[in-house]
C-alpha atoms as a PDB file:
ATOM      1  CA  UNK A   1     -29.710  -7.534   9.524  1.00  0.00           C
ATOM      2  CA  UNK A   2     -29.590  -3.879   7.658  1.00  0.00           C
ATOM      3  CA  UNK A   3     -26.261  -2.881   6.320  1.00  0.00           C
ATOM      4  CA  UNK A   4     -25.074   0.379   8.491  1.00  0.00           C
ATOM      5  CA  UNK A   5     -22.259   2.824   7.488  1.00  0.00           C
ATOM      6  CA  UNK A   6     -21.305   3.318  10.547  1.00  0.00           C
ATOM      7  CA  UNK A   7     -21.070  -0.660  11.560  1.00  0.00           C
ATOM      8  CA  UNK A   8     -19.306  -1.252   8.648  1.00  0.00           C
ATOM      9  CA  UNK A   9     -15.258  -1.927   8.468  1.00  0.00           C
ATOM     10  CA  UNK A  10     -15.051  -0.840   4.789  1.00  0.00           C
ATOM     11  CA  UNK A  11     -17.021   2.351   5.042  1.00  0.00           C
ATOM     12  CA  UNK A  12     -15.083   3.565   8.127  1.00  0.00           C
ATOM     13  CA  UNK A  13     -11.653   2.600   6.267  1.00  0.00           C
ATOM     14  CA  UNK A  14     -12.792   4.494   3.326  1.00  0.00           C
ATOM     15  CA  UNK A  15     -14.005   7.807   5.206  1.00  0.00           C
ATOM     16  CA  UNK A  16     -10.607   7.603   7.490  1.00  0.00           C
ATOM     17  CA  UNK A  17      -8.860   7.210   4.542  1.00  0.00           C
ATOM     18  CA  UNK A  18     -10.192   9.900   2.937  1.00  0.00           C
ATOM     19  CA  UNK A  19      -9.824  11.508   5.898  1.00  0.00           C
ATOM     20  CA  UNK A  20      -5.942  11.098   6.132  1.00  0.00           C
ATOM     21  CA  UNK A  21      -5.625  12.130   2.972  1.00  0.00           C
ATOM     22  CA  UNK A  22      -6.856  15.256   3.225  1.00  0.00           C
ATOM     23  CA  UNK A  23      -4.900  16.104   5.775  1.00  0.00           C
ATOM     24  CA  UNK A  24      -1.521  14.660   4.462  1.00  0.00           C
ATOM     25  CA  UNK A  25      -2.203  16.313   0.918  1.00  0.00           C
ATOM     26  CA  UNK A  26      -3.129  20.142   2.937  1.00  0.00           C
ATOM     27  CA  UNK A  27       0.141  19.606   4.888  1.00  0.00           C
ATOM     28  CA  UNK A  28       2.361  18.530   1.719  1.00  0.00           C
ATOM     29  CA  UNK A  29       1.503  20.607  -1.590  1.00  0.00           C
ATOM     30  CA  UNK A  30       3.382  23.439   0.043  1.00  0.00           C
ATOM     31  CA  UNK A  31       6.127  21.022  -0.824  1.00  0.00           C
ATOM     32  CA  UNK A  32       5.191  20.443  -4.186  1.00  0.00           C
ATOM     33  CA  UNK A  33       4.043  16.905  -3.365  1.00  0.00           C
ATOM     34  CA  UNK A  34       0.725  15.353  -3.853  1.00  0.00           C
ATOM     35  CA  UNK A  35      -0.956  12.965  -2.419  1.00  0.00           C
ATOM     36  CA  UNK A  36      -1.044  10.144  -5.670  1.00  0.00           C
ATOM     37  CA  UNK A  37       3.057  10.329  -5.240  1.00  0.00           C
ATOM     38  CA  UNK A  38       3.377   9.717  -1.667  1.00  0.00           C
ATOM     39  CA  UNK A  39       3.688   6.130  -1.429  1.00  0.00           C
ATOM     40  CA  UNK A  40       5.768   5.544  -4.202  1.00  0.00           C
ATOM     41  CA  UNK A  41       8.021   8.169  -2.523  1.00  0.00           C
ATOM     42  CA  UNK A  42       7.658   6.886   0.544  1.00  0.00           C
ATOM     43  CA  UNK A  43       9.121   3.062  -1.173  1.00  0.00           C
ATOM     44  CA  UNK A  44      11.691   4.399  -3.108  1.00  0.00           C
ATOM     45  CA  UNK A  45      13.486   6.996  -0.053  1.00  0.00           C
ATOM     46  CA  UNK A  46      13.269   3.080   1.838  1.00  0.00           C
ATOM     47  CA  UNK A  47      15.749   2.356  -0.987  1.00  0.00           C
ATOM     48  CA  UNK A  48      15.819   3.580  -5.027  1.00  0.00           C
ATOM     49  CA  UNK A  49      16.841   1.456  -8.351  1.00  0.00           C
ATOM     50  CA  UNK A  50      13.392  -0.156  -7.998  1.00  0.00           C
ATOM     51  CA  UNK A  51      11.643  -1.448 -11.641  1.00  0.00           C
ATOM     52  CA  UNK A  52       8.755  -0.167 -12.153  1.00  0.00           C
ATOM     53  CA  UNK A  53       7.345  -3.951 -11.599  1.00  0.00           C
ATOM     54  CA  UNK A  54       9.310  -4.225  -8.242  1.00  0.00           C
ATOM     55  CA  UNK A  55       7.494  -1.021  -7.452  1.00  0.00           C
ATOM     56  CA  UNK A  56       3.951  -2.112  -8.773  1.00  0.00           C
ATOM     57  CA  UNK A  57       4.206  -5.206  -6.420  1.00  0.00           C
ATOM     58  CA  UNK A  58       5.297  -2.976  -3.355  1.00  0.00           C
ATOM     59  CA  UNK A  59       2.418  -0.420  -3.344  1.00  0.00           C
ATOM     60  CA  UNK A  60      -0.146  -3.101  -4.875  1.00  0.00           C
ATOM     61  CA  UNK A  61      -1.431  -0.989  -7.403  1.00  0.00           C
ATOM     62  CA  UNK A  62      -2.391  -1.195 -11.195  1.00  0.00           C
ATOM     63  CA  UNK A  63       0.065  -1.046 -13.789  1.00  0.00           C
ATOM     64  CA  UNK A  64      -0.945   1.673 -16.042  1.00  0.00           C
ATOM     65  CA  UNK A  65      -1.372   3.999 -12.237  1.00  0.00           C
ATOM     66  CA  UNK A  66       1.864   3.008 -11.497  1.00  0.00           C
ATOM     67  CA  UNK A  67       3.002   4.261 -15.334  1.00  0.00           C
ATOM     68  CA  UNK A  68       0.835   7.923 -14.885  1.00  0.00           C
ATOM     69  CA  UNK A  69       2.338   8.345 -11.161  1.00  0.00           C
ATOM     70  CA  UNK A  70       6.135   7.517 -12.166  1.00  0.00           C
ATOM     71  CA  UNK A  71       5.569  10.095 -15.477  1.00  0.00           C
ATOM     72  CA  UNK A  72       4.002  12.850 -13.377  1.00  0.00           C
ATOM     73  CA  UNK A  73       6.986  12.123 -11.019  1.00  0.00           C
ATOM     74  CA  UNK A  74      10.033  12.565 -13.854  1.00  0.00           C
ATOM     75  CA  UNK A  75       8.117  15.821 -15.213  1.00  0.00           C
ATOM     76  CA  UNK A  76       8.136  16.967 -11.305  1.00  0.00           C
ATOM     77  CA  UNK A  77      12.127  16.399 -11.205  1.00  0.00           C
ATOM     78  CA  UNK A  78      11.636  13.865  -8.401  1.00  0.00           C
ATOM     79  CA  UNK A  79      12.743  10.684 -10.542  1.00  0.00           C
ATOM     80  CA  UNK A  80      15.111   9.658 -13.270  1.00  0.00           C
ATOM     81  CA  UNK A  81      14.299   6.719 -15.168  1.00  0.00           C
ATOM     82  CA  UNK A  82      17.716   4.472 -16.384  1.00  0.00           C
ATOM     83  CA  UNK A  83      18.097   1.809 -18.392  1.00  0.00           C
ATOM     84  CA  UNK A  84      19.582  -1.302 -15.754  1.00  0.00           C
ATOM     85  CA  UNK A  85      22.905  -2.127 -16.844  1.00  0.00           C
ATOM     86  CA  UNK A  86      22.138  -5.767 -16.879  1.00  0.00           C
ATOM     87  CA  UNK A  87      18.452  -6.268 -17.840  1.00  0.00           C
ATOM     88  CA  UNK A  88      18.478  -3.496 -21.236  1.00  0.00           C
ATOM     89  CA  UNK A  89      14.179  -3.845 -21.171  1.00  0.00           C
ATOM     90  CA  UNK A  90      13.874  -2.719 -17.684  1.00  0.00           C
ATOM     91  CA  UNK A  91      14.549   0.696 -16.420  1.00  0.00           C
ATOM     92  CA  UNK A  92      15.442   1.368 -12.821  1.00  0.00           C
ATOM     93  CA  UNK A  93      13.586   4.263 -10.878  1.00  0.00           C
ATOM     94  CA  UNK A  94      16.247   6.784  -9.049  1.00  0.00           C
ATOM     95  CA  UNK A  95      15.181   9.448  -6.976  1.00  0.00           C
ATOM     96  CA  UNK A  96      16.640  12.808  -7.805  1.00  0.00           C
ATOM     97  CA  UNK A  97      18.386  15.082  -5.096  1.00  0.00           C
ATOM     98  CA  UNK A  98      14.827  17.090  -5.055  1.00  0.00           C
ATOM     99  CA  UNK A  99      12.824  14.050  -3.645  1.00  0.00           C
ATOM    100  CA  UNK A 100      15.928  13.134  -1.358  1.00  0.00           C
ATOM    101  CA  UNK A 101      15.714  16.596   0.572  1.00  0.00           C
ATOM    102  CA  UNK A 102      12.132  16.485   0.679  1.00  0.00           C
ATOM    103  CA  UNK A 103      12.205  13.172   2.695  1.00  0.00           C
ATOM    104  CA  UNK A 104      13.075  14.974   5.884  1.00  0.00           C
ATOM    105  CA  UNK A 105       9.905  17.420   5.846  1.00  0.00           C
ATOM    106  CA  UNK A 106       7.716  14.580   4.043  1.00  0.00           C
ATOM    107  CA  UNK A 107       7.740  11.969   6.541  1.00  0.00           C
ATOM    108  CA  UNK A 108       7.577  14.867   9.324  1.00  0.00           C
ATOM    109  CA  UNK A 109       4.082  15.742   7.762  1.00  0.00           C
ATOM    110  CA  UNK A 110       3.161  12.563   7.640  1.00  0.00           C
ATOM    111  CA  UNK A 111       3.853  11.580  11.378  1.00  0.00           C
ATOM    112  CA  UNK A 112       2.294  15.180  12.198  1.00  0.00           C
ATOM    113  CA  UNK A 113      -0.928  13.554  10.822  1.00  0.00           C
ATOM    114  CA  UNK A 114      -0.535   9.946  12.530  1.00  0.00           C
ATOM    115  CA  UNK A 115      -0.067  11.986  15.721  1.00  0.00           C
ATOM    116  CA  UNK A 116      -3.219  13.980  15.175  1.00  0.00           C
ATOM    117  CA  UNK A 117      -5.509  11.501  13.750  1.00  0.00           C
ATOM    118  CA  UNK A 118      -4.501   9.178  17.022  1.00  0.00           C
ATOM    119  CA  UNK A 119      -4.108  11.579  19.837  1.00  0.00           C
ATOM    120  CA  UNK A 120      -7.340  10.251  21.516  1.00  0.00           C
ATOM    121  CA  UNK A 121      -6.156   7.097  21.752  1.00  0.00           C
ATOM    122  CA  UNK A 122      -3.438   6.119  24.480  1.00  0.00           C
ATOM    123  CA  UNK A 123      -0.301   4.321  23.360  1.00  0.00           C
ATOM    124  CA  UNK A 124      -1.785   0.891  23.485  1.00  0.00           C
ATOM    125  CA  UNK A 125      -4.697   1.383  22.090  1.00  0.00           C
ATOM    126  CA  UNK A 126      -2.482   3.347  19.137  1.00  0.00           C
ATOM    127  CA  UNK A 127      -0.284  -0.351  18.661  1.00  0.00           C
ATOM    128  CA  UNK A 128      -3.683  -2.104  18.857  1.00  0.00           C
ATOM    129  CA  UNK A 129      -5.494  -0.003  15.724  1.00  0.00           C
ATOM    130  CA  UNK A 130      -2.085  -0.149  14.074  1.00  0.00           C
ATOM    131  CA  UNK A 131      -1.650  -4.046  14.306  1.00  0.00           C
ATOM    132  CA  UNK A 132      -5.452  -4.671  13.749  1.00  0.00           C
ATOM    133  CA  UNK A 133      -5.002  -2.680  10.254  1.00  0.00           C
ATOM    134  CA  UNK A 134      -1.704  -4.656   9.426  1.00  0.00           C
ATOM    135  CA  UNK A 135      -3.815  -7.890  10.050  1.00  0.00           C
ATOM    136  CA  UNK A 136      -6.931  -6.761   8.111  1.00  0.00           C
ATOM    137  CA  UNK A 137      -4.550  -5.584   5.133  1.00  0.00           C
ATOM    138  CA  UNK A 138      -3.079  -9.322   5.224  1.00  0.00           C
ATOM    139  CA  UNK A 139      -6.229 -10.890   5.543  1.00  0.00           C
ATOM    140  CA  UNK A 140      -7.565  -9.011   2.420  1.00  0.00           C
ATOM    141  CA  UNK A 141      -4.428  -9.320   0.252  1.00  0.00           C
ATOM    142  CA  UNK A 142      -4.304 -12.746  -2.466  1.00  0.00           C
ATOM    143  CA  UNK A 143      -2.817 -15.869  -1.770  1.00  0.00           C
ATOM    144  CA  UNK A 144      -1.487 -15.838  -4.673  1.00  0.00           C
ATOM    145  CA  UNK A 145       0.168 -12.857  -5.640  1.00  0.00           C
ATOM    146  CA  UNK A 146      -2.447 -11.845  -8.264  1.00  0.00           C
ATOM    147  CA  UNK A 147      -4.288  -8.562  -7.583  1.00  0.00           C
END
C-alpha cells in the first residue's frame, strides 16, 4: 500500500488546521490578537487564576511555549501575572479588562469560522466530524499524563 496525502488522517488534520488558522488569525489581528494566544485565551475567559502549570496541562503544550505565549501576552496588556497568596513560588495568570472585552468579538470570530468551514455539512453530519475529532484527540492523548 502507497502512503497518500489525501487518504491520510494526519495530513488532512494538518492542512484543515492550517486551514482554520488562517482564517481565525485574518478575522482576529484587527483585534490585536494572534493566533499563538488564542487558546490560552480561550482557557483562561472559561475561568482566570490559572498557574502557568494548570495552564500547560489544559492546552497540552510545551513548557517553555507556554512561558513565550504568557510573556507576549503581559507585554500585550492581556494578562497580569501575581504571586498566589498561598503557594509564594507559583504565580497565578489574571486576565486584564482588555482580554475580558475582547471575549465577546473573539469567540464571535471564532464561531464565524466553525460556521464557514462546516456549512456544507448538515447538522448531523457537523456533531458527527465534531465527536469523531473529540474521539481521535482522546485516542492520541497519553495514558499517562506525560506528553
Amino acid at each position: 500500500m502507497t502512503f497518500s496525502r489525501d487518504d491520510s488522517a494526519g495530513y488532512l488534520a494538518n492542512h484543515l488546521a492550517r486551514l482554520f488558522a488562517r482564517e481565525l488569525q485574518a478575522r482576529i489581528k484587527p483585534l490585536g490578537l494572534s493566533i499563538g494566544t488564542f487558546p490560552a485565551l480561550l482557557v483562561l475567559w472559561e475561568g482566570d487564576g490559572l498557574t502557568q502549570r494548570e495552564l500547560i496541562a489544559a492546552l497540552d503544550i510545551e513548557q517553555p511555549t507556554m512561558a513565550n505565549t504568557l510573556a507576549r501576552m503581559e507585554r500585550d496588556g492581556l494578562i497580569q501575572r501575581r504571586r498566589d497568596p498561598h503557594d509564594g513560588r507559583a504565580q497565578r495568570i489574571w486576565l486584564t479588562e482588555t482580554a475580558r472585552a475582547l471575549e465577546g468579538p473573539a469567540t464571535a470570530a471564532a464561531t464565524a469560522v466553525n460556521a464557514r468551514a462546516l456549512a456544507g455539512l448538515s447538522a448531523t453530519e457537523r456533531a458527527t466530524f465534531v465527536a469523531l475529532m473529540r474521539k481521535v484527540v482522546t485516542g492520541l492523548q497519553p495514558d499517562d499524563g506525560a506528553v
